[in-house]
Each structure stands twice: as C-alpha cells, then as structure tokens.
Protein backbone atom coordinates (compact mmCIF):
# COMPACT_ATOMS: atom_id res chain seq x y z
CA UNK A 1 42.05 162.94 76.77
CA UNK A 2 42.24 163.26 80.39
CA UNK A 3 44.11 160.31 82.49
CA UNK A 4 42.58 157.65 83.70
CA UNK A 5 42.59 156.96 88.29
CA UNK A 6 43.89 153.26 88.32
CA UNK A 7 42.37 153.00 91.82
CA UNK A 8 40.16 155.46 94.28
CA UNK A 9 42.00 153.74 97.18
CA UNK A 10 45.71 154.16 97.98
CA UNK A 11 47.05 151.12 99.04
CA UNK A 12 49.81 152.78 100.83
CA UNK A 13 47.43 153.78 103.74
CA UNK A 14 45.58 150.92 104.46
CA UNK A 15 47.21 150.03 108.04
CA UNK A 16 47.22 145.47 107.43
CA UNK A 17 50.70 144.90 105.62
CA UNK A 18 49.54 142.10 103.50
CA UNK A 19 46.03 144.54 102.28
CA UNK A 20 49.13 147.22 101.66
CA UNK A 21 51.07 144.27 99.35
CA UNK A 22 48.11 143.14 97.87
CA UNK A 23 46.47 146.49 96.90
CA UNK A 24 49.99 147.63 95.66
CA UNK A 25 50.87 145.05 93.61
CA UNK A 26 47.62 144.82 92.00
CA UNK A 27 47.33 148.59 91.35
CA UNK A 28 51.09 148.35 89.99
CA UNK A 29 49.57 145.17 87.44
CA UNK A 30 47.44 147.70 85.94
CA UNK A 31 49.58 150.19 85.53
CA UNK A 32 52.62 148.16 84.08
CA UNK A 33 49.64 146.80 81.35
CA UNK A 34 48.05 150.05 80.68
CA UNK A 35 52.09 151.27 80.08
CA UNK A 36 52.96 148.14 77.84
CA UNK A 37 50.13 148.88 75.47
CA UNK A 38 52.10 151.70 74.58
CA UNK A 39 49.35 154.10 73.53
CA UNK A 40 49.70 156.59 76.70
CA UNK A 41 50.58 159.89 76.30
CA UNK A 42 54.02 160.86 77.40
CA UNK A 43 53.04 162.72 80.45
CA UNK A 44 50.27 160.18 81.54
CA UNK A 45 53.24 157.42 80.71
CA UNK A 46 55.26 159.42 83.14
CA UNK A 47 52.63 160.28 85.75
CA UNK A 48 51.98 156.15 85.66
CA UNK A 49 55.91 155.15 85.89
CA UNK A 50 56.08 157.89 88.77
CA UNK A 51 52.76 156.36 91.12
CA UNK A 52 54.63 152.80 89.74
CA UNK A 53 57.92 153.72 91.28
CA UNK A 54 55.70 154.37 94.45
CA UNK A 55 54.03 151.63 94.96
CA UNK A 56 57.17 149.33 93.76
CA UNK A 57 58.78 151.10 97.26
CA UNK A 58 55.53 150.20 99.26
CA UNK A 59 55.72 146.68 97.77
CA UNK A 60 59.30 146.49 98.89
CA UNK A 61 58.72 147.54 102.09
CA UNK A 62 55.50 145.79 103.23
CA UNK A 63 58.05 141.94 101.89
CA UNK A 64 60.70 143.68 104.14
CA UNK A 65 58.25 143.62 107.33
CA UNK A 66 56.87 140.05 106.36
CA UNK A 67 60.44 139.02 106.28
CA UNK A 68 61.31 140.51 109.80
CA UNK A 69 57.79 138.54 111.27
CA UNK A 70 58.94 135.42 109.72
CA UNK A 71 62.64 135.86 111.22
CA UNK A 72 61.12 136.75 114.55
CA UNK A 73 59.15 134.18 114.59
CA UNK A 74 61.63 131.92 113.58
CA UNK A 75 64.06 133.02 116.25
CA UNK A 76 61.68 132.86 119.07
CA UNK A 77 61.04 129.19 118.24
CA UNK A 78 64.88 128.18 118.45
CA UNK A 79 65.10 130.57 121.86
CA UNK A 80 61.98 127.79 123.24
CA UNK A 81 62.87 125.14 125.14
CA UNK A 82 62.41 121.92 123.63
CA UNK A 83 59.78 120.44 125.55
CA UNK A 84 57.53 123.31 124.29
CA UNK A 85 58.31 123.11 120.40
C-alpha cells in the first residue's frame, strides 16, 4: 500500500498569511484523523507526524505575524491623537 498525498498544494508557500493558516491547519486536521484511526503503517505514521510537525511550525508562525499586525495596529491607534480616533 503506497501512502496517501493529504494535499497537492503546500500551504507553506502560498504568500496571504491567513490562506497559509487556513491551508495548514486544515491539511494538519486530516492528518491528525488519518493518524488517530490508527491503521497507518509505521513509516507512513511517521512520514504524517513529520509533514504534521511542519505545518504545526507554519501554523505557529503565520498566529505569530497576526499577533504582531494586531499589536501594530493597536499601538498606532494609542500613538493618534485623539481628535482622530
């Protein structure tokens, strides 16, 4: 039995953060389900926890840059002068 692409795409080039996030965690959904069944193979179980460990770092770092957009924007509304808020 050969092992099965979750996805033809890789979410971790798509340039729009959020598209990255969404694609990621979705792809990672499938994987962690296809894994809980418990009926993989041991190296397609580890090829899966491998990509999983991937996109759990592209996950991480696409919240990391929403986080930073959200700070900067909060920060540029205190630096604004009242009248303007």
């Amino acid at each position: 039995m050969t092992a099965k692409k979750i996805a033809t795409a890789t979410p971790d080039t798509i340039d729009d953060p959020v598209s990255r996030f969404e694609g990621s965690l979705s792809e990672l959904e499938a994987i962690v389900a296809r894994m809980e069944r418990g009926d993989l193979p041991l190296e397609e179980s580890l090829s899966l926890f491998e990509r999983g460990m991937g996109l759990t770092k592209v996950c991480r770092t696409s919240l990391e840059t929403a986080e930073l957009r959200v700070r900067n924007l909060l920060d540029a509304d205190d630096s604004a002068p009242p009248s303007s808020r």
